[in-house]
Protein backbone atom coordinates (compact mmCIF):
# COMPACT_ATOMS: atom_id res chain seq x y z
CA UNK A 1 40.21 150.50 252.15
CA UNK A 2 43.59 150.59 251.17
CA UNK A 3 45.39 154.01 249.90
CA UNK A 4 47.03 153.69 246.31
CA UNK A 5 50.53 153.12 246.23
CA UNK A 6 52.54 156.33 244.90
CA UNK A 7 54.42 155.17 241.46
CA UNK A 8 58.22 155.14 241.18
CA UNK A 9 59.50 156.65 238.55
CA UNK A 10 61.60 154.60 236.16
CA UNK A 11 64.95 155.40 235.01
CA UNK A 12 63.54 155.45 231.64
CA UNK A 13 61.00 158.40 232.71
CA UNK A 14 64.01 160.53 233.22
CA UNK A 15 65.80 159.91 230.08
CA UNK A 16 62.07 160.52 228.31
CA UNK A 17 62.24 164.06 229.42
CA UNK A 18 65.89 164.66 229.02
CA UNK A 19 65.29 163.52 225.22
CA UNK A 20 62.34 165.59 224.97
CA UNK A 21 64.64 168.84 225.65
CA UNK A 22 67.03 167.85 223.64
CA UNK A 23 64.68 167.38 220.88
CA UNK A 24 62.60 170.58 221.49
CA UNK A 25 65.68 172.58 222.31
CA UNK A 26 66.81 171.85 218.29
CA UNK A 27 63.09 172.18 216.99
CA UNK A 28 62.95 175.91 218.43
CA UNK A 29 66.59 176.68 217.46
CA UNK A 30 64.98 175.50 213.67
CA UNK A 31 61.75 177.40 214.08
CA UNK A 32 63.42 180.65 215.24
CA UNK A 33 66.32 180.22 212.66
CA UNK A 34 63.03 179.92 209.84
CA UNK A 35 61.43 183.29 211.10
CA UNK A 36 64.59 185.47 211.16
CA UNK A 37 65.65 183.99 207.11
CA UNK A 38 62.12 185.12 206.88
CA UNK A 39 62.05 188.48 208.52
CA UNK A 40 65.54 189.14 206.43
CA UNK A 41 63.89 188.06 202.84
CA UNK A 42 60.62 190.22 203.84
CA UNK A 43 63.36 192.84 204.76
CA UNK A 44 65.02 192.39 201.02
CA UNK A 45 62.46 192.59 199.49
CA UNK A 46 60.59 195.72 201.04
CA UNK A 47 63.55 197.44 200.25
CA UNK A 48 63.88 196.42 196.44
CA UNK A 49 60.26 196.86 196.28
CA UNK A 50 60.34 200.50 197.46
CA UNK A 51 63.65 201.60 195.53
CA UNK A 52 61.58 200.19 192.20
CA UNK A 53 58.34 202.39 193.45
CA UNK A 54 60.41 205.51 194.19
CA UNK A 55 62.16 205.24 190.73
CA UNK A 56 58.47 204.41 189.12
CA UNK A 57 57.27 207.13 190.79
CA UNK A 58 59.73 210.12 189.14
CA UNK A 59 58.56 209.06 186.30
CA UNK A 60 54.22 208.41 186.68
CA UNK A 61 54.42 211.33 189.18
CA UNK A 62 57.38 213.00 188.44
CA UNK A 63 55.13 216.03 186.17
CA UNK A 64 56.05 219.97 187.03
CA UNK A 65 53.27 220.36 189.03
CA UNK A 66 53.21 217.38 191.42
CA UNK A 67 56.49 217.04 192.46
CA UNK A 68 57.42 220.43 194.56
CA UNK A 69 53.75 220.35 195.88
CA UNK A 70 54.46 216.56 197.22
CA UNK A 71 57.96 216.86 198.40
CA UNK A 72 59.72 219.93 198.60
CA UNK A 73 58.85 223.08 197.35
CA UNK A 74 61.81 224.86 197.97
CA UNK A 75 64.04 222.73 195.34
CA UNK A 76 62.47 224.72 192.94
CA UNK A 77 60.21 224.71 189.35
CA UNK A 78 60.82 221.84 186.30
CA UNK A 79 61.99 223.80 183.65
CA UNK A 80 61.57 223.12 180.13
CA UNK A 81 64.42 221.12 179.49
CA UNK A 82 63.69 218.55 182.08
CA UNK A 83 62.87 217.90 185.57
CA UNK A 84 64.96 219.82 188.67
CA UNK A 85 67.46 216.72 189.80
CA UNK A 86 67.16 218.20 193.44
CA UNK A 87 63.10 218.28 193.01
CA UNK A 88 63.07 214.51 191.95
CA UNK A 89 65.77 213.06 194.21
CA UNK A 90 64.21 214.80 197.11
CA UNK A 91 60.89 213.59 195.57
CA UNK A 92 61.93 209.79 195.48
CA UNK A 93 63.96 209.62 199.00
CA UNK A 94 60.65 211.28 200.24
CA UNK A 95 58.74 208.18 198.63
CA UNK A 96 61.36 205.66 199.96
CA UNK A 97 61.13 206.63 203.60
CA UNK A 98 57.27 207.85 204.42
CA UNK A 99 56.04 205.04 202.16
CA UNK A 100 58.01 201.96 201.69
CA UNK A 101 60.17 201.51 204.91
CA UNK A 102 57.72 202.95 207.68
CA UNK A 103 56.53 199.57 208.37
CA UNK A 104 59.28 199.35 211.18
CA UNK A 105 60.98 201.89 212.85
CA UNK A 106 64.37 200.60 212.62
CA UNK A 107 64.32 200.51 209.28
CA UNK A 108 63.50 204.36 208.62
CA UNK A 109 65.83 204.78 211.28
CA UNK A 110 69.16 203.08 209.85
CA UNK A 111 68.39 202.48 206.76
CA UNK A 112 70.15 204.90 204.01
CA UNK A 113 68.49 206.10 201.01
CA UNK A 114 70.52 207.41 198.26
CA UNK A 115 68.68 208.42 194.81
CA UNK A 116 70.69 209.79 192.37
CA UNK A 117 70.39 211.45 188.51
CA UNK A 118 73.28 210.60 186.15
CA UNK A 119 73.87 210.00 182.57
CA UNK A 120 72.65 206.65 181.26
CA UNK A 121 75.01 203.64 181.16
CA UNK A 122 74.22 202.51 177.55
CA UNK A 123 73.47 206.21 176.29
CA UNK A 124 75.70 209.46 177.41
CA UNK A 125 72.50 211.75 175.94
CA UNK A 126 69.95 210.70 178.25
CA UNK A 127 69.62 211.07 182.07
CA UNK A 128 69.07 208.51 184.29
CA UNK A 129 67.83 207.94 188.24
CA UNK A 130 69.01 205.13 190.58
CA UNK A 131 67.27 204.97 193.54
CA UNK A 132 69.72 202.67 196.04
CA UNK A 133 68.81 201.86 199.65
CA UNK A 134 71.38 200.09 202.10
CA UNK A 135 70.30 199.03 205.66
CA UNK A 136 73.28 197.53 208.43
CA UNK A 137 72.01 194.34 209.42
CA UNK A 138 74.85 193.09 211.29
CA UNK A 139 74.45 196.30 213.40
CA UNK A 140 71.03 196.74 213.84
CA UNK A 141 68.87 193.77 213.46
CA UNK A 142 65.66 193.38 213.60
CA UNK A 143 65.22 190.04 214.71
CA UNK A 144 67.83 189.05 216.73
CA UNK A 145 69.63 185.86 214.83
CA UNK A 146 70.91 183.28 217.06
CA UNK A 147 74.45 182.00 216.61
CA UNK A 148 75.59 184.24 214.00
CA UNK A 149 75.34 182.18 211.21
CA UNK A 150 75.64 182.77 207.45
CA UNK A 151 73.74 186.48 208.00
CA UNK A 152 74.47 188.97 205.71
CA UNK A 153 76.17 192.49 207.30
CA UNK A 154 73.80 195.01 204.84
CA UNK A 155 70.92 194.54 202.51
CA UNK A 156 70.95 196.27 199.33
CA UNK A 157 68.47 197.22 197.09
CA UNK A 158 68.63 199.52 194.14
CA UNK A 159 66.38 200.08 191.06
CA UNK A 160 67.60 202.69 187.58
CA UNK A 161 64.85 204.52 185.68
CA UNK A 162 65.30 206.28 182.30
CA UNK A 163 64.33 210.23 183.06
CA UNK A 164 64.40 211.64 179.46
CA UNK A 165 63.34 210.49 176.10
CA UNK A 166 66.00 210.18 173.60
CA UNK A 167 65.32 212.29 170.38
């Protein structure tokens, strides 16, 4: 009984598998370039997502009662003419960064939250809160992107809320 003869490889085996990496090499290049777009718009859209909550929120839970028990006490009472701007900014950063952006640590962590009360744009007589949150992508990413291709340096999201009812 005869042994089976080992097979020679073909040239054309060879260029098979140098094809193959080629090929694969540019399909996981694709894939990963697909997840970190995707990681980025997920990113976006957490943050506009949470500036519009925090702004909502003043404003549902924004009554004299609920926001220096939920946030800060020590900002002080509402008054009677309207709501304590340090109570409700402290209030809505509070919001932003135990609710919103906790998902990932980097993003508590770099991220900056800046909520602000100011007179309305289209109306000097009523007050106004813009919640606006900025995170440094080009500095601290949190899926590395290959190549450094078309990413953006920050992501901004920011949301206005009217505060008080004209008369």
């Amino acid at each position: 009984m005869s042994s089976p003869r080992p097979r020679r490889a073909t040239p054309d085996r060879g260029a098979v598998i140098l094809e193959f990496a080629i090929v694969a090499a540019l399909f996981m290049t694709l894939l990963w370039g697909i997840i970190a777009y995707g990681v980025i718009f997920a990113v976006q859209q957490n943050m506009t997502h949470g500036a519009s909550e925090a702004a909502r929120a003043t404003i549902t839970q924004g009554e004299p009662n609920r926001i220096p028990d939920a946030c800060c006490p020590a900002y002080g009472v509402i008054d009677d003419n309207g709501a304590d701007t340090l109570a409700i900014e402290a209030f809505a950063m509070n919001l932003v960064t135990t609710d919103q952006l906790d998902w990932h640590p980097d993003l508590v962590a770099n991220a900056t939250v800046t909520v602000d009360v100011h007179e309305c744009d289209y109306d000097l007589a009523l007050d106004c809160l813009t919640v606006e949150i900025t995170y440094p992508w080009a500095t601290a990413p949190i899926v590395p992107v290959l190549f450094d291709v078309a990413v953006p340096d920050t992501l901004e999201a920011s949301a206005t809320v009217q505060l008080s009812q004209g008369s």
